[in-house]
C-alpha atoms as a PDB file:
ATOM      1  CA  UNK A   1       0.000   0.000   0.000  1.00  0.00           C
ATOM      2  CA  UNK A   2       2.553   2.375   0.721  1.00  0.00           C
ATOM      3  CA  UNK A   3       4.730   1.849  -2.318  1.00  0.00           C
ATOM      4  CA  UNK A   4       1.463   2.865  -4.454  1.00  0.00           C
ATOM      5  CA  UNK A   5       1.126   5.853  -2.062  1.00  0.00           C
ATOM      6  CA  UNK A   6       4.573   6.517  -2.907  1.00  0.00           C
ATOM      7  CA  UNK A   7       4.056   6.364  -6.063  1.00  0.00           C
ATOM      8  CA  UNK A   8       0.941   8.910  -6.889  1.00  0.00           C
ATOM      9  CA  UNK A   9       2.498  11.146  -4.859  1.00  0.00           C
ATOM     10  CA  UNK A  10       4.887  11.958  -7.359  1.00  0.00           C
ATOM     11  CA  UNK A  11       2.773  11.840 -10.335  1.00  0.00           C
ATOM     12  CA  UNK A  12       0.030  14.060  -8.226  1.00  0.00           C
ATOM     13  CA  UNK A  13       2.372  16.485  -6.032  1.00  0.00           C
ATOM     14  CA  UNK A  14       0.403  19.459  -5.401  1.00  0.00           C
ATOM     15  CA  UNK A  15       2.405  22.612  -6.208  1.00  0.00           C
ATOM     16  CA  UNK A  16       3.437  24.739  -3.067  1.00  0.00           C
ATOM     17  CA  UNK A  17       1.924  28.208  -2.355  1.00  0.00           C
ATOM     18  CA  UNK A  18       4.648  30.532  -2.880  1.00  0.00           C
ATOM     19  CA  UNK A  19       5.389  31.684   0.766  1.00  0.00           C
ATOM     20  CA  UNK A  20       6.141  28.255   1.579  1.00  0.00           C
ATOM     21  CA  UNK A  21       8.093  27.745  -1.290  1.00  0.00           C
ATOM     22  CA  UNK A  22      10.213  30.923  -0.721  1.00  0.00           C
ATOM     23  CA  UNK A  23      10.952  29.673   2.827  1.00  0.00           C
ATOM     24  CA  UNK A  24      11.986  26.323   1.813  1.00  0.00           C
ATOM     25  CA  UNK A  25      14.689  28.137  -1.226  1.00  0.00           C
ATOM     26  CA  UNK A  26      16.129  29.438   1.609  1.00  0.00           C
ATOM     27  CA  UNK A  27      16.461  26.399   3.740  1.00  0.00           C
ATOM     28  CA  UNK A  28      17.641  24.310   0.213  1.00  0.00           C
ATOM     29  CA  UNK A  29      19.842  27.394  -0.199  1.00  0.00           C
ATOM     30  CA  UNK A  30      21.650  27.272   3.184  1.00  0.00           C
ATOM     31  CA  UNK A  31      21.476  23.680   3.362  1.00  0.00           C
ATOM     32  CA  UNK A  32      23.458  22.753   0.069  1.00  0.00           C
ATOM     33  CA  UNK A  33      25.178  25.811  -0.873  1.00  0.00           C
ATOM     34  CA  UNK A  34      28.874  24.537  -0.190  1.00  0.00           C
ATOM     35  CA  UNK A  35      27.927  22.021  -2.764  1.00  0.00           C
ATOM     36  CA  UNK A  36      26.196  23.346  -5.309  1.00  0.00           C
ATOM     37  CA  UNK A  37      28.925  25.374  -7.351  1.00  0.00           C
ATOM     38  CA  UNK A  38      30.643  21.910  -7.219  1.00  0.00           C
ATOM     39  CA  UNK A  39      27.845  19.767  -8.678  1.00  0.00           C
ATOM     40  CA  UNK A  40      27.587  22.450 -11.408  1.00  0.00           C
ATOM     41  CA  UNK A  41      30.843  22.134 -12.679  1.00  0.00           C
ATOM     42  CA  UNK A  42      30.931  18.083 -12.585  1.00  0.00           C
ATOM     43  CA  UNK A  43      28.617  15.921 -13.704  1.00  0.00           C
ATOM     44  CA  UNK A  44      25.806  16.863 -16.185  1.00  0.00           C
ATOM     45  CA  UNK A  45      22.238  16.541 -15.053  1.00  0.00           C
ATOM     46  CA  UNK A  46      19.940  15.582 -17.310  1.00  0.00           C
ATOM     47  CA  UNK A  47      16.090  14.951 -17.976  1.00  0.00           C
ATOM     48  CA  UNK A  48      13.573  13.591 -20.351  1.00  0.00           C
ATOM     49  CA  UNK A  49      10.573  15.099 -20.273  1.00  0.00           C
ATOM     50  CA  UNK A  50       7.474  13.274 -23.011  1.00  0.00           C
ATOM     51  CA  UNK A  51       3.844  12.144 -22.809  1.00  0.00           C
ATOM     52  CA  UNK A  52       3.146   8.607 -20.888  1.00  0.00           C
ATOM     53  CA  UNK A  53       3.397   6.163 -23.572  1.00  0.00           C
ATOM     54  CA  UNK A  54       5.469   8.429 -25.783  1.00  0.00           C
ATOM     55  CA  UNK A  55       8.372   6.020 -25.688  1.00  0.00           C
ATOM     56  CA  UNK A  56      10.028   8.047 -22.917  1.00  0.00           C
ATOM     57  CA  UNK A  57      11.130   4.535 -21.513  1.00  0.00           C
ATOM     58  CA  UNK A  58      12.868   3.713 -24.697  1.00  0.00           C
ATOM     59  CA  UNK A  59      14.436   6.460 -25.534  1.00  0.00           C
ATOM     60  CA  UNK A  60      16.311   6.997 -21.597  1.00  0.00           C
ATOM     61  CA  UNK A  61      16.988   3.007 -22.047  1.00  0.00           C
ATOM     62  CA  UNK A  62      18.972   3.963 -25.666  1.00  0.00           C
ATOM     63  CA  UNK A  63      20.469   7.033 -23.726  1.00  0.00           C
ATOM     64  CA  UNK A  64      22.053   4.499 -20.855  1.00  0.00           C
ATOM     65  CA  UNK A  65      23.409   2.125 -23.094  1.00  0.00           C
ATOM     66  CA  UNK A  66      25.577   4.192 -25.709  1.00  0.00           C
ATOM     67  CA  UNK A  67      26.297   7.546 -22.677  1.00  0.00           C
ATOM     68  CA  UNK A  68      27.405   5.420 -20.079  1.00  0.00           C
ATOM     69  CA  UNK A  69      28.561   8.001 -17.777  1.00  0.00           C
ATOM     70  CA  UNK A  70      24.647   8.702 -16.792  1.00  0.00           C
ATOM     71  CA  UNK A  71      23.414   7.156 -14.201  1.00  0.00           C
ATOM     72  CA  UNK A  72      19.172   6.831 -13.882  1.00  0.00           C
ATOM     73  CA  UNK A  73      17.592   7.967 -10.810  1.00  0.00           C
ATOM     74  CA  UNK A  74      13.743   7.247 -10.693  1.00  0.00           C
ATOM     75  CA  UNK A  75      11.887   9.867  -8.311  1.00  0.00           C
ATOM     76  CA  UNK A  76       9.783   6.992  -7.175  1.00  0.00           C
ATOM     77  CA  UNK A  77      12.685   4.653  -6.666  1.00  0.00           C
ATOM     78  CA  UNK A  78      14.322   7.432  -4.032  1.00  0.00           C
ATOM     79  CA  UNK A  79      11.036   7.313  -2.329  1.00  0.00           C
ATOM     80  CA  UNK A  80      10.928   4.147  -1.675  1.00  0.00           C
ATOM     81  CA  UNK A  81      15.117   3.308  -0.386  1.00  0.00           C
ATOM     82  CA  UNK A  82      14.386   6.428   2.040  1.00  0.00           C
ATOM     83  CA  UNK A  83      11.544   4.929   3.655  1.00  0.00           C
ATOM     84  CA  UNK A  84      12.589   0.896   3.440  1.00  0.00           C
ATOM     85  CA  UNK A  85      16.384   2.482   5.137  1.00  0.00           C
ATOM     86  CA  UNK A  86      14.061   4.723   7.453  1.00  0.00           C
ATOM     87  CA  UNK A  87      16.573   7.328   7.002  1.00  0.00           C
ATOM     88  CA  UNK A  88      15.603  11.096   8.907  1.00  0.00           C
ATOM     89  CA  UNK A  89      13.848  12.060   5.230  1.00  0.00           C
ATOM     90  CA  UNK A  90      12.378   9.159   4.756  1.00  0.00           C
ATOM     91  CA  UNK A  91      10.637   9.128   7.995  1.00  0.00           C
ATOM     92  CA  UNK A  92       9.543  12.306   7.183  1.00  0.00           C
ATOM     93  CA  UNK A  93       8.085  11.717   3.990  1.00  0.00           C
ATOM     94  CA  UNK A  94       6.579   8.135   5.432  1.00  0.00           C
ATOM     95  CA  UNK A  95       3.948  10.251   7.815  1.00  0.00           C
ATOM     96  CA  UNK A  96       2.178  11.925   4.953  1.00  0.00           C
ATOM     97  CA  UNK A  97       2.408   8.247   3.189  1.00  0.00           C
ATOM     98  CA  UNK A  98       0.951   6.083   6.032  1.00  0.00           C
ATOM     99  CA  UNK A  99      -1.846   9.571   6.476  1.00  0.00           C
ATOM    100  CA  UNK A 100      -2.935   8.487   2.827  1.00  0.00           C
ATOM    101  CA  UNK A 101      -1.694  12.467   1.754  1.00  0.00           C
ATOM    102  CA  UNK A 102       0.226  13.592  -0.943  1.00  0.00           C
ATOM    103  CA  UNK A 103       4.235  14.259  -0.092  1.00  0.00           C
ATOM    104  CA  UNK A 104       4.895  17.891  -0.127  1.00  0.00           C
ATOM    105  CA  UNK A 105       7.125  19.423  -2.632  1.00  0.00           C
ATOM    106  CA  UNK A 106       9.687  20.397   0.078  1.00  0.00           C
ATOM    107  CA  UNK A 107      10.947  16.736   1.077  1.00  0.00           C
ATOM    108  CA  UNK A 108      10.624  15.462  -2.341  1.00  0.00           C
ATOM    109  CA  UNK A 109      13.561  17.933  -2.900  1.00  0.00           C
ATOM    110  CA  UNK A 110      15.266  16.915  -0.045  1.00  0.00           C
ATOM    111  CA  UNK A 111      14.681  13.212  -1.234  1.00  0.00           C
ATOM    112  CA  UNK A 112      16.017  13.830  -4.974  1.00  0.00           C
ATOM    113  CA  UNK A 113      18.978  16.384  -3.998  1.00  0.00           C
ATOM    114  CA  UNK A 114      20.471  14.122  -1.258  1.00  0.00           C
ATOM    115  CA  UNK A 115      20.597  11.247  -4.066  1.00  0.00           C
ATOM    116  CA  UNK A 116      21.721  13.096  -6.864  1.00  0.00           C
ATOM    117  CA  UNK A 117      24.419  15.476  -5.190  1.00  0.00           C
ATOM    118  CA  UNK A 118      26.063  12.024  -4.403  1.00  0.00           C
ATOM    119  CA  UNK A 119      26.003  10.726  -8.054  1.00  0.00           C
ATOM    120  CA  UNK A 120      27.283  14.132  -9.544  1.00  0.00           C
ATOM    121  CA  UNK A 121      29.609  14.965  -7.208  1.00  0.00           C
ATOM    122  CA  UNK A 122      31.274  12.136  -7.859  1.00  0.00           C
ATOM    123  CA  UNK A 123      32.067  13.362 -11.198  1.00  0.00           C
ATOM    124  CA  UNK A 124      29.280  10.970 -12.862  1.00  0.00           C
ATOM    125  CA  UNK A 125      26.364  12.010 -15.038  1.00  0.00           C
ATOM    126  CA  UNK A 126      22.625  11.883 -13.848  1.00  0.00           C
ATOM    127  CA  UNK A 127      19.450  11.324 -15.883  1.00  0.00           C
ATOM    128  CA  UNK A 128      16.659  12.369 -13.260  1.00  0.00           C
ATOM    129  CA  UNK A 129      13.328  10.273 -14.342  1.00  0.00           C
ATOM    130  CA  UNK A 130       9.525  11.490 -12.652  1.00  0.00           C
ATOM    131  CA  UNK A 131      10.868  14.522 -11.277  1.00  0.00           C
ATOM    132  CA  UNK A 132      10.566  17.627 -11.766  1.00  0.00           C
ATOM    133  CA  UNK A 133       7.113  17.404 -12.195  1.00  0.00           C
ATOM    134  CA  UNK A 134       6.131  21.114 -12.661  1.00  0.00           C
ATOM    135  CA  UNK A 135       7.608  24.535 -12.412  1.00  0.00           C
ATOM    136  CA  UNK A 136       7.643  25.701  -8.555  1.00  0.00           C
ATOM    137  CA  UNK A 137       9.474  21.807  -8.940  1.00  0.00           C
ATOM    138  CA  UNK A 138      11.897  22.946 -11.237  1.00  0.00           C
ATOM    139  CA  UNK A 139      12.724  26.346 -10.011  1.00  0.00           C
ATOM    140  CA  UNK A 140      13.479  24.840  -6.251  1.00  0.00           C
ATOM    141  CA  UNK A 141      15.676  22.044  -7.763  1.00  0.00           C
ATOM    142  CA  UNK A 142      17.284  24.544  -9.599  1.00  0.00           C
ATOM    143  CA  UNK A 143      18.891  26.453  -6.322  1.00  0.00           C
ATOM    144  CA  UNK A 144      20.660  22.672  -5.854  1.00  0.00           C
ATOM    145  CA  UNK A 145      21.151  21.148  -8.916  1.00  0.00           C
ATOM    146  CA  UNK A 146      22.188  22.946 -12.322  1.00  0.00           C
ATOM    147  CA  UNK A 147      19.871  20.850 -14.779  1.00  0.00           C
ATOM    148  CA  UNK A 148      21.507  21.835 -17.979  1.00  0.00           C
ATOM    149  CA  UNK A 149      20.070  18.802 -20.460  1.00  0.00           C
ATOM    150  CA  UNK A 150      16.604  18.804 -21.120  1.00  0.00           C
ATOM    151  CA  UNK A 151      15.195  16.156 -23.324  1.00  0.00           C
ATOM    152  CA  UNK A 152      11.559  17.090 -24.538  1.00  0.00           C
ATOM    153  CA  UNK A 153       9.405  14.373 -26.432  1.00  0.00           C
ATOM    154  CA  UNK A 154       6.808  15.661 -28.463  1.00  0.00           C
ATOM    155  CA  UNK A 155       4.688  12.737 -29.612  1.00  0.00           C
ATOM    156  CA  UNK A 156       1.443  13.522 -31.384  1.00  0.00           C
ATOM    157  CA  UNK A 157      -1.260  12.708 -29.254  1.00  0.00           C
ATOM    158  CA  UNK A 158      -3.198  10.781 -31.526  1.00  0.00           C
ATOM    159  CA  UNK A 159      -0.326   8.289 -32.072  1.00  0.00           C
ATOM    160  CA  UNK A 160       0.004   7.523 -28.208  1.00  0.00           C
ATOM    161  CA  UNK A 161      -3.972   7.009 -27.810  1.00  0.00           C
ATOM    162  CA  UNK A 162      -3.157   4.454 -30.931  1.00  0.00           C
ATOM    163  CA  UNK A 163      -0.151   2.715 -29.504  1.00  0.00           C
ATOM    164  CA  UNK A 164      -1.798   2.169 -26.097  1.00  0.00           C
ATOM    165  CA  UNK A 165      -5.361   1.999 -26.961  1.00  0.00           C
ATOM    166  CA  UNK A 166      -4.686  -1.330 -28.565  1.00  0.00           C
ATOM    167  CA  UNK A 167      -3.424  -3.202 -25.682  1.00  0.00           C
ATOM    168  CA  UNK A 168      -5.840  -5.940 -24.096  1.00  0.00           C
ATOM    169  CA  UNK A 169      -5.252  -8.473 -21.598  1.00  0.00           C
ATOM    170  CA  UNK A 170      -6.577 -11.597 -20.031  1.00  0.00           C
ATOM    171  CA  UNK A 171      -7.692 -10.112 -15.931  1.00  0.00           C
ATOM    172  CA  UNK A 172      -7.327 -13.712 -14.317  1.00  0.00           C
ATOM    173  CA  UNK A 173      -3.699 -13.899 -15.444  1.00  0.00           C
ATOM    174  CA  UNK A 174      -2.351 -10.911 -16.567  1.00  0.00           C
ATOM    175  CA  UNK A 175      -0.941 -11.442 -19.601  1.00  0.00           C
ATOM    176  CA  UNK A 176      -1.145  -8.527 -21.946  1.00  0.00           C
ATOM    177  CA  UNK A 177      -1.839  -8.175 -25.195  1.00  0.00           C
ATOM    178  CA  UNK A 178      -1.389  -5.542 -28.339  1.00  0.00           C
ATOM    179  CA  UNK A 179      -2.460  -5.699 -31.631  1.00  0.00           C
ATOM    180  CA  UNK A 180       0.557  -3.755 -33.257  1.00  0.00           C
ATOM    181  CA  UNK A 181       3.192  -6.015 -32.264  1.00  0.00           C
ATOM    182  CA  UNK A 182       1.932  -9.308 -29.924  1.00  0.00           C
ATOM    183  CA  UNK A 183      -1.463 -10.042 -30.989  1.00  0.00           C
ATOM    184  CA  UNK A 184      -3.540 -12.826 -30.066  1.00  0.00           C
ATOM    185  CA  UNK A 185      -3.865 -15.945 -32.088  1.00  0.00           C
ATOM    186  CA  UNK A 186      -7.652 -15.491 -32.174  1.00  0.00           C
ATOM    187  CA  UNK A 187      -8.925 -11.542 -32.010  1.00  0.00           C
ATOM    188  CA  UNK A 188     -10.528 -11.120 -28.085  1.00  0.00           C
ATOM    189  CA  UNK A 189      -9.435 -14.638 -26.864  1.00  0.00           C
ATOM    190  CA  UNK A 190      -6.434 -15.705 -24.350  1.00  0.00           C
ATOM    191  CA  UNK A 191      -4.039 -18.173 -26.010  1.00  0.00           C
ATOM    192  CA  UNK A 192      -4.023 -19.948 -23.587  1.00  0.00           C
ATOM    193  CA  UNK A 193      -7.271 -20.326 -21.874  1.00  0.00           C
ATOM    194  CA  UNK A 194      -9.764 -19.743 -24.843  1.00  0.00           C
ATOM    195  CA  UNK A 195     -11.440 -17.024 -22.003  1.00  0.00           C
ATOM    196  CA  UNK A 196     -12.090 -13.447 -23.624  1.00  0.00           C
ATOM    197  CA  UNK A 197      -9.637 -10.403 -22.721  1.00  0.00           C
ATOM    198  CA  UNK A 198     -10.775  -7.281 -21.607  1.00  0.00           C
ATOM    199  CA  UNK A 199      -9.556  -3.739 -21.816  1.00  0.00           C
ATOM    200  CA  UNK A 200      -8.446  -1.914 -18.912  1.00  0.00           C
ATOM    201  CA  UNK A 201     -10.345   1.820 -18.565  1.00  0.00           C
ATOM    202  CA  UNK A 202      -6.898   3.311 -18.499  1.00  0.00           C
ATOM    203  CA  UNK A 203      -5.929   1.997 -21.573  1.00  0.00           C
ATOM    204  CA  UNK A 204      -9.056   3.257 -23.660  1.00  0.00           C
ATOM    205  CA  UNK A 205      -9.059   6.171 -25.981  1.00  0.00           C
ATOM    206  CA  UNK A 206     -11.464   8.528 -24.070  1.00  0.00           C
ATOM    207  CA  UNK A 207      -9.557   7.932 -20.693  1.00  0.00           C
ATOM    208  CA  UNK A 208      -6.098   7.829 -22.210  1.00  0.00           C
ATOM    209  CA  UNK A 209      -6.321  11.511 -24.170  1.00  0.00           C
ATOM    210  CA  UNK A 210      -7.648  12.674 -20.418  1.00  0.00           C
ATOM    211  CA  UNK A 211      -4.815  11.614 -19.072  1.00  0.00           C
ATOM    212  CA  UNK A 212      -2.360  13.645 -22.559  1.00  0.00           C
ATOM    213  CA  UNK A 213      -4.626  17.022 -21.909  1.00  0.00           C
ATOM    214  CA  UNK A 214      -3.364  16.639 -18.476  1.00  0.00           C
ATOM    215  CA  UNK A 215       0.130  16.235 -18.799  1.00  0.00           C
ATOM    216  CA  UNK A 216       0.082  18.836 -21.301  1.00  0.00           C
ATOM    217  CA  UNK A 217      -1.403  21.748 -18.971  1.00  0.00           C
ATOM    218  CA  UNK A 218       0.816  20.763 -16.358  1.00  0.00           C
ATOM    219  CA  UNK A 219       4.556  20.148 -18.441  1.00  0.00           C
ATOM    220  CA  UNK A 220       3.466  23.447 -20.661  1.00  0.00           C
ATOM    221  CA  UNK A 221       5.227  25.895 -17.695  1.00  0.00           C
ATOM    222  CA  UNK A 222       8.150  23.284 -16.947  1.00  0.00           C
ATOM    223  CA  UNK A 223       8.710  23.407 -20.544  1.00  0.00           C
ATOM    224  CA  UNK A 224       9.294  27.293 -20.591  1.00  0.00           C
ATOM    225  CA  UNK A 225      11.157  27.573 -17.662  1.00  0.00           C
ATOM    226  CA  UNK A 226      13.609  24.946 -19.470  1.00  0.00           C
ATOM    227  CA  UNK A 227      13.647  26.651 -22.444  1.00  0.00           C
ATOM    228  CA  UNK A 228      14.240  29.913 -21.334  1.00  0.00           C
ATOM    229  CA  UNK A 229      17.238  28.554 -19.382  1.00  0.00           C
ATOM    230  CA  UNK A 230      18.495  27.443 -22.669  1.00  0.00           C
ATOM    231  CA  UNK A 231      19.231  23.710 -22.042  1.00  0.00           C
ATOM    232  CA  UNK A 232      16.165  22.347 -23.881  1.00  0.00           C
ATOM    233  CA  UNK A 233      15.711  20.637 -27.347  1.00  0.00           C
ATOM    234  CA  UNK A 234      12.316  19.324 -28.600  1.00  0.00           C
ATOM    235  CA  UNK A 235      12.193  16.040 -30.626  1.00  0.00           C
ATOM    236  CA  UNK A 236       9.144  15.351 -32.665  1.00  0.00           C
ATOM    237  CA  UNK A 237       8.251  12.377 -34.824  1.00  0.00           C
ATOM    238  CA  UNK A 238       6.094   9.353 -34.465  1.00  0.00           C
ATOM    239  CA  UNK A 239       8.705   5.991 -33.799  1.00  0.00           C
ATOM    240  CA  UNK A 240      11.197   5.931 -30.731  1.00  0.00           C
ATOM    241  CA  UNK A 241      14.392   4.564 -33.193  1.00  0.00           C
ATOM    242  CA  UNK A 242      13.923   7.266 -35.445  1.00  0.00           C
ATOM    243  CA  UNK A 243      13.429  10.121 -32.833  1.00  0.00           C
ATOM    244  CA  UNK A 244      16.892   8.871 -30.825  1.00  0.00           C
ATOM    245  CA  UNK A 245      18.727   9.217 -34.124  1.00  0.00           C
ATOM    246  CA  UNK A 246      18.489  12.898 -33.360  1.00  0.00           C
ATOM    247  CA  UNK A 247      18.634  12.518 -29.653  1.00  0.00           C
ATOM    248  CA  UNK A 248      21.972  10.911 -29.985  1.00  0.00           C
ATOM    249  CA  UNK A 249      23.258  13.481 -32.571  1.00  0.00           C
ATOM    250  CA  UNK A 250      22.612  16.462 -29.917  1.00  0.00           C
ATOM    251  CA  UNK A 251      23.878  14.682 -26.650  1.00  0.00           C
ATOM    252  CA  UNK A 252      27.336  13.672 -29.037  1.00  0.00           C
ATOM    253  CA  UNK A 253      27.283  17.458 -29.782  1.00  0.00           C
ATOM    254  CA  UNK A 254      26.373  18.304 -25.982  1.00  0.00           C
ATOM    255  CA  UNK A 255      28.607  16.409 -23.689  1.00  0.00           C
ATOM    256  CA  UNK A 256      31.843  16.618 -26.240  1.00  0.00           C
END
């Protein structure tokens, strides 16, 4: 229970009001400032921003294999060491968990700074996956950690509500289905049962372009704040090999 807790609170973090936030700047400020001009002139810090289902996955897989100097660091991963090694923030963060309430934007900071100072100030890359989620996010990770890669994947929406749309799966066992690329031998039937599959509400068109207008509203500010810092490149097409032709190309160019 608490790992899915975990987990939608850092797909559904609710922004900070801006007192708050200015208080905890300070506190990030204080806390990490004999570090920061360090991790800034290590390690890059990278992150991949794209629609769910936009082959985000794929691409940051590609990314690992031919830049090995990155190493991944999943938001919800972070959550889940600091509570299972019950460290001080992890404790912290484990109160609003086991309350059923969303973890505020101040300790995920703490959470993903303590992590990633340690990767980039050891002179290693870091590709930062789930987090920063929106732009109060970004600016307050920005007083620790000098982001200056920004991956954007812009999928049309119509292909994702396609690609995932077309998955089905049999409920007793779980086995999943799609129709582009591991279809069933008989259209609606398990292979191995002969019982019909069903599709999940999440994976149907009207629920999954809910999901796209929603990730659009809230990425559209993180997107700007990026790009106004400069370290932001947009790649658009419609298949994941094709797209990290170009991703590769600008990375080569970027970390040379």
């Amino acid at each position: 229970m608490n790992s899915v807790i975990a987990s939608s609170a850092f797909r559904r973090a609710w922004p900070m009001k801006k007192n708050d936030l200015k208080r905890m700047l300070n506190a990030n400020r204080q806390q990490y400032s004999c570090f920061t001009s360090q991790s800034k002139a290590t390690g890059h810090m990278a992150l991949i921003l794209g629609k769910p289902g936009g082959g985000k996955g794929t691409i940051s897989g590609k990314i690992l294999k031919d830049f090995p100097m990155f190493q991944h660091l999943s938001s919800g991963d972070i959550l889940r060491h600091h509570v299972r090694e019950e460290t001080a923030v992890g404790m912290e963060a484990k109160k609003y968990m086991d309350e059923g309430t969303l973890v505020p934007d101040d300790v995920m900071i703490k959470l993903v700074v303590e992590d990633a100072l340690k990767i980039i100030e050891s002179g290693e890359s870091l590709m930062l996956d789930g987090f920063p989620r929106t732009r109060d996010q970004a600016s307050s990770l920005e007083e620790s950690l000098n982001v200056d890669l920004v991956i954007n994947l812009d999928i049309p929406t119509e292909t994702i509500v396609e690609r995932l749309s077309d998955r089905w799966i049999h409920a007793p066992s779980g086995r999943v289905y799609s129709y582009s690329y591991k279809p069933p031998q008989t259209e609606g039937i398990d292979d191995e049962t002969g019982e019909a599959l069903v599709q999940r509400d999440d994976d149907k068109p009207e629920s999954i372009r809910k999901r796209l207008d929603l990730y659009d509203e809230a990425t559209a500010p993180l997107i700007d704040f990026y790009s106004a810092k400069g370290v932001l490149e947009t790649f658009k097409g419609t298949k994941s090999d094709v797209i990290y032709v170009s991703v590769k190309e600008w990375l080569d160019k970027k970390i040379a």
